[in-house]
Protein backbone atom coordinates (compact mmCIF):
# COMPACT_ATOMS: atom_id res chain seq x y z
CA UNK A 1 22.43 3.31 5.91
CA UNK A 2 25.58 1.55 8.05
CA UNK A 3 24.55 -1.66 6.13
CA UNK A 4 25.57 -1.89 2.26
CA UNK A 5 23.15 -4.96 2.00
CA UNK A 6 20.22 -3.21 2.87
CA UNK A 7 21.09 0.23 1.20
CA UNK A 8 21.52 -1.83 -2.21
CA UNK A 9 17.96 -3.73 -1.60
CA UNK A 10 16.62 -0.31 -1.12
CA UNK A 11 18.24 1.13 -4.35
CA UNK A 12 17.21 -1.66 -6.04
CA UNK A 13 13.76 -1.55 -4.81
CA UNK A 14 13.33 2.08 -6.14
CA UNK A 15 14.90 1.74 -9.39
CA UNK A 16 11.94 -1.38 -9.76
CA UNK A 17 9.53 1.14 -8.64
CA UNK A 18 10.59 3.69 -10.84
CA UNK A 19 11.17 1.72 -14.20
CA UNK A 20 7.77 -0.29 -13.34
CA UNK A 21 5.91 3.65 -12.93
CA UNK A 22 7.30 5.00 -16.34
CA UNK A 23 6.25 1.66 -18.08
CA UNK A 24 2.91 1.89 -16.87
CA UNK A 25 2.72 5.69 -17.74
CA UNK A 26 3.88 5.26 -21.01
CA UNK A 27 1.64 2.41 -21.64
CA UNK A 28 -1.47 4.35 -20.97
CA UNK A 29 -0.19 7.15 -22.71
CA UNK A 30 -0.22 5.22 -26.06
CA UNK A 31 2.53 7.21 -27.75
CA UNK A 32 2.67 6.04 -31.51
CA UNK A 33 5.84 7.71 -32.54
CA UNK A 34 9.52 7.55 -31.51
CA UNK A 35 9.83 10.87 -31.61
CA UNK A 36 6.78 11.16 -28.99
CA UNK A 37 8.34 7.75 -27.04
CA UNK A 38 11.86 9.27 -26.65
CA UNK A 39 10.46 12.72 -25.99
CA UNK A 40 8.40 11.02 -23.36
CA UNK A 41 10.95 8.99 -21.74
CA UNK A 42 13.59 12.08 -21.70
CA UNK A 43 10.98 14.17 -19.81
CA UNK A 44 10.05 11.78 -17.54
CA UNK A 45 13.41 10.14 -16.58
CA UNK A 46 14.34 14.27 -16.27
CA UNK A 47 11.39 15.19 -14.25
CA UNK A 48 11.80 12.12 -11.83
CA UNK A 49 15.49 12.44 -11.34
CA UNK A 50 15.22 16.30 -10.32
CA UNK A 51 12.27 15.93 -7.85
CA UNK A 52 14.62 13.24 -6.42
CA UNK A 53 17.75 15.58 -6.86
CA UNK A 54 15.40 18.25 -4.92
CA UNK A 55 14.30 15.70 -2.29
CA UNK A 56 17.89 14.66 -1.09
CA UNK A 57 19.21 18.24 -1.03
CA UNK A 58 16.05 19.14 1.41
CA UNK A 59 16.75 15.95 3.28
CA UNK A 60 20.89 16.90 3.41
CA UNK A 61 20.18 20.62 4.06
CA UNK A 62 17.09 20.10 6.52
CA UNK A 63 17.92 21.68 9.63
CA UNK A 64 19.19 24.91 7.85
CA UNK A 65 16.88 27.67 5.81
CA UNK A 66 13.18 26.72 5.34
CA UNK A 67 12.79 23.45 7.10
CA UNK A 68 8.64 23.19 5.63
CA UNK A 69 9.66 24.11 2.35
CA UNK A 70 12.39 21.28 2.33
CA UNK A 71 10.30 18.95 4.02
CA UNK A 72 7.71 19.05 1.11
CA UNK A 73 10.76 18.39 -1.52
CA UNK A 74 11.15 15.47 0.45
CA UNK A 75 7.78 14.37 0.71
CA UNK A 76 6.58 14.86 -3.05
CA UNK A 77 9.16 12.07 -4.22
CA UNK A 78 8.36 9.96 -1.70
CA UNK A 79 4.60 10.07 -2.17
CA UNK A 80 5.30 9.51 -5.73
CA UNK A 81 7.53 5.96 -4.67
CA UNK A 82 4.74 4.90 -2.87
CA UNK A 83 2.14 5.07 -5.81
CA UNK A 84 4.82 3.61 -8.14
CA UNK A 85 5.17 0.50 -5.71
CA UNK A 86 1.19 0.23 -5.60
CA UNK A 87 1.58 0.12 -9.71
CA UNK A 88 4.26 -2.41 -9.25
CA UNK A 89 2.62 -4.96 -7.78
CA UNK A 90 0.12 -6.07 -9.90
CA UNK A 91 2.50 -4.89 -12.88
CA UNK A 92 5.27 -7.41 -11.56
CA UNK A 93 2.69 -10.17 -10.77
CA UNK A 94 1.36 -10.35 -14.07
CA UNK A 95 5.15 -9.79 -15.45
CA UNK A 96 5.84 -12.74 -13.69
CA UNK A 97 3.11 -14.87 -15.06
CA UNK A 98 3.75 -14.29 -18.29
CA UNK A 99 7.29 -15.85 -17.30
CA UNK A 100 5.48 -18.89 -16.09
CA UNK A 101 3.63 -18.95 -19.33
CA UNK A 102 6.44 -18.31 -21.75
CA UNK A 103 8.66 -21.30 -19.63
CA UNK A 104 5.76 -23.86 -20.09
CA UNK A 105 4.98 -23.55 -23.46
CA UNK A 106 9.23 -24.35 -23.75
CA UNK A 107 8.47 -27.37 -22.22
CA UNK A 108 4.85 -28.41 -23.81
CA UNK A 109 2.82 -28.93 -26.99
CA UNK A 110 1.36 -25.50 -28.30
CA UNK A 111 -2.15 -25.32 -27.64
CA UNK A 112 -4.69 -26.84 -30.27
CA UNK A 113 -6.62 -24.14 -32.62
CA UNK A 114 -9.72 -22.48 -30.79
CA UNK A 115 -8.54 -22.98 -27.39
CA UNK A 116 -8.93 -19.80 -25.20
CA UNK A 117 -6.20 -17.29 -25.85
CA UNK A 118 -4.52 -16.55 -22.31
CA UNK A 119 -5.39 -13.09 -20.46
CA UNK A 120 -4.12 -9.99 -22.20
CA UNK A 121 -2.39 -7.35 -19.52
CA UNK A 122 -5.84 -5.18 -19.66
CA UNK A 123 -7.91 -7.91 -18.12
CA UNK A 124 -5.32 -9.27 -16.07
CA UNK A 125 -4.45 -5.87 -14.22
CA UNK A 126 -8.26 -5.01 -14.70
CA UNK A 127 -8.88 -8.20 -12.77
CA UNK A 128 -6.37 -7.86 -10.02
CA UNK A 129 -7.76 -4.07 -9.46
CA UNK A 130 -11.36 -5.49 -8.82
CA UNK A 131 -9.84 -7.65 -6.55
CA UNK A 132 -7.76 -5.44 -5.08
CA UNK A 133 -10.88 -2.89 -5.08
CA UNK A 134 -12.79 -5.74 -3.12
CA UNK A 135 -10.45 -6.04 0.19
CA UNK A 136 -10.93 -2.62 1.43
CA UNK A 137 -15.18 -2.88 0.28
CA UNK A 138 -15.33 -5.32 2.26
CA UNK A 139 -13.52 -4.75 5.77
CA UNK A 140 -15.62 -1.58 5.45
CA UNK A 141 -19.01 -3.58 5.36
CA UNK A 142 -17.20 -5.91 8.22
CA UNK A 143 -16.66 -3.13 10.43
CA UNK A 144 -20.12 -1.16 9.52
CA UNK A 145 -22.22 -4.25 10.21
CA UNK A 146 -20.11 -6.80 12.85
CA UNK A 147 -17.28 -5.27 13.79
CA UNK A 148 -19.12 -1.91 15.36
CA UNK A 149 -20.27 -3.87 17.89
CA UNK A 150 -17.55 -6.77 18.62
CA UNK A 151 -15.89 -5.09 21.32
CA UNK A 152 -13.19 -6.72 23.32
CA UNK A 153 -13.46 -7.35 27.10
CA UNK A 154 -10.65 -7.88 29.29
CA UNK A 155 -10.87 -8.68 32.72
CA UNK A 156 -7.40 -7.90 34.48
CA UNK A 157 -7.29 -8.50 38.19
CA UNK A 158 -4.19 -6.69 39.40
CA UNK A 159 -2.57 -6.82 43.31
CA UNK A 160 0.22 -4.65 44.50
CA UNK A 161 1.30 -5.58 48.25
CA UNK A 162 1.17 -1.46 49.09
CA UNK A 163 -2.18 -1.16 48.02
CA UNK A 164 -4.37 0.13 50.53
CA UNK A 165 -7.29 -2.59 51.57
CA UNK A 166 -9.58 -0.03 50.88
CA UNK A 167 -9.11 -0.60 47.45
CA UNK A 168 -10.15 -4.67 47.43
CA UNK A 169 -12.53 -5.07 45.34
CA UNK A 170 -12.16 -2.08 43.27
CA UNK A 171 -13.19 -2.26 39.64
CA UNK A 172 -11.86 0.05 37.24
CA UNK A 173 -13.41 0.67 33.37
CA UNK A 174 -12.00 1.83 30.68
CA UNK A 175 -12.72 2.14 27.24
CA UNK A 176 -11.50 3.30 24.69
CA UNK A 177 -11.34 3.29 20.21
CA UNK A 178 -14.99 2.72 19.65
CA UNK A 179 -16.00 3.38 16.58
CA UNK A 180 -19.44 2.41 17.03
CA UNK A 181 -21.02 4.31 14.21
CA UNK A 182 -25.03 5.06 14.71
CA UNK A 183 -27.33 1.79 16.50
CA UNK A 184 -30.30 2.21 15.69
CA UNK A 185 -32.02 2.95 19.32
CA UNK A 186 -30.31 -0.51 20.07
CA UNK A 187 -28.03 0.15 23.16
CA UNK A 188 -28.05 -3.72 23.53
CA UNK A 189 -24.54 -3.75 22.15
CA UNK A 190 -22.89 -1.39 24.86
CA UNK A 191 -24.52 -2.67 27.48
CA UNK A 192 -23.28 -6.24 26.76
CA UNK A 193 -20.30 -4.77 26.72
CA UNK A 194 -19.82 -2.41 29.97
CA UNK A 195 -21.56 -5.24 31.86
């Protein structure tokens, strides 16, 4: 990357990504000991820094030897990045909440006896993922119900001063991307539409 701004963001980004992955692994892992934690965090931090090692030397040497071969090196790190930034949002969120909380109770009264303890990370993450769960559920429905049949009609009218006057009045159709799923015997739908 030509600019140093953007190649630090980027570094920065990953290392996030990264230290926000093995937290979350080691969290669910439940390791007791410190013999298992520091056995744990040598063979992970080892682990992730060769498949990275492995991904930049297929990236660098790329265009000589086994070009598939190299291009998986590159993808398996990469593929693990992108499920360490899905882990880190909800992970960061709820990091930065308990910010919020730990700066307001500096500035207030502690909360009277019996009042109703804040969420622990479990629910809060368990929460978010329902939530999260919830977009995709329902665009699907959206799409399986509505959107199969809210097609899009344009009506272009286009004149070219070399176009034969055989051509007035021509209309042209196209259509394309449907994704129309089954209708039930109704053709209704497509009919409104090609009309």
């Amino acid at each position: 990357m030509r600019n140093p701004v953007v190649f630090w963001s980027v570094l920065l980004a990953i290392m996030v990504a990264e230290v926000y992955g093995y937290l979350a692994v080691r969290v669910v892992l439940n390791l007791s000991t410190l013999t298992e934690r520091r056995g744990f965090a040598a063979s992970y931090w080892l682990l992730t820094l060769g498949l990275w090692a492995l991904g930049i030397w297929g990236f660098s040497t790329r265009h000589a030897g086994n070009a598939t071969l190299k291009g998986y090196l590159l993808v398996v790190p990469l593929a693990l990045l992108a499920a360490k930034f899905v882990v880190l949002l909800p992970l960061l969120l709820e990091d930065f909440a308990r910010l919020g909380r730990w700066a307001a109770r500096g500035f207030s009264s502690p909360p009277p006896l019996g009042a109703a303890a804040p969420l622990t990370r479990s629910e809060f993450i368990s929460r978010l993922a329902l939530g999260l769960g919830l977009v995709p559920l329902v665009a699907m429905l959206w799409g399986m119900v509505r959107g199969k049949t809210d097609y899009t009609v344009r009506r272009v009218v286009l004149r070219y001063p070399n176009l034969p006057a055989s051509f007035d009045g021509f209309k042209i159709l196209q259509i394309s991307d449907l994704h129309t799923g089954s209708f039930n015997g109704n053709p209704e739908p497509m009919q409104r539409a090609v009309a």
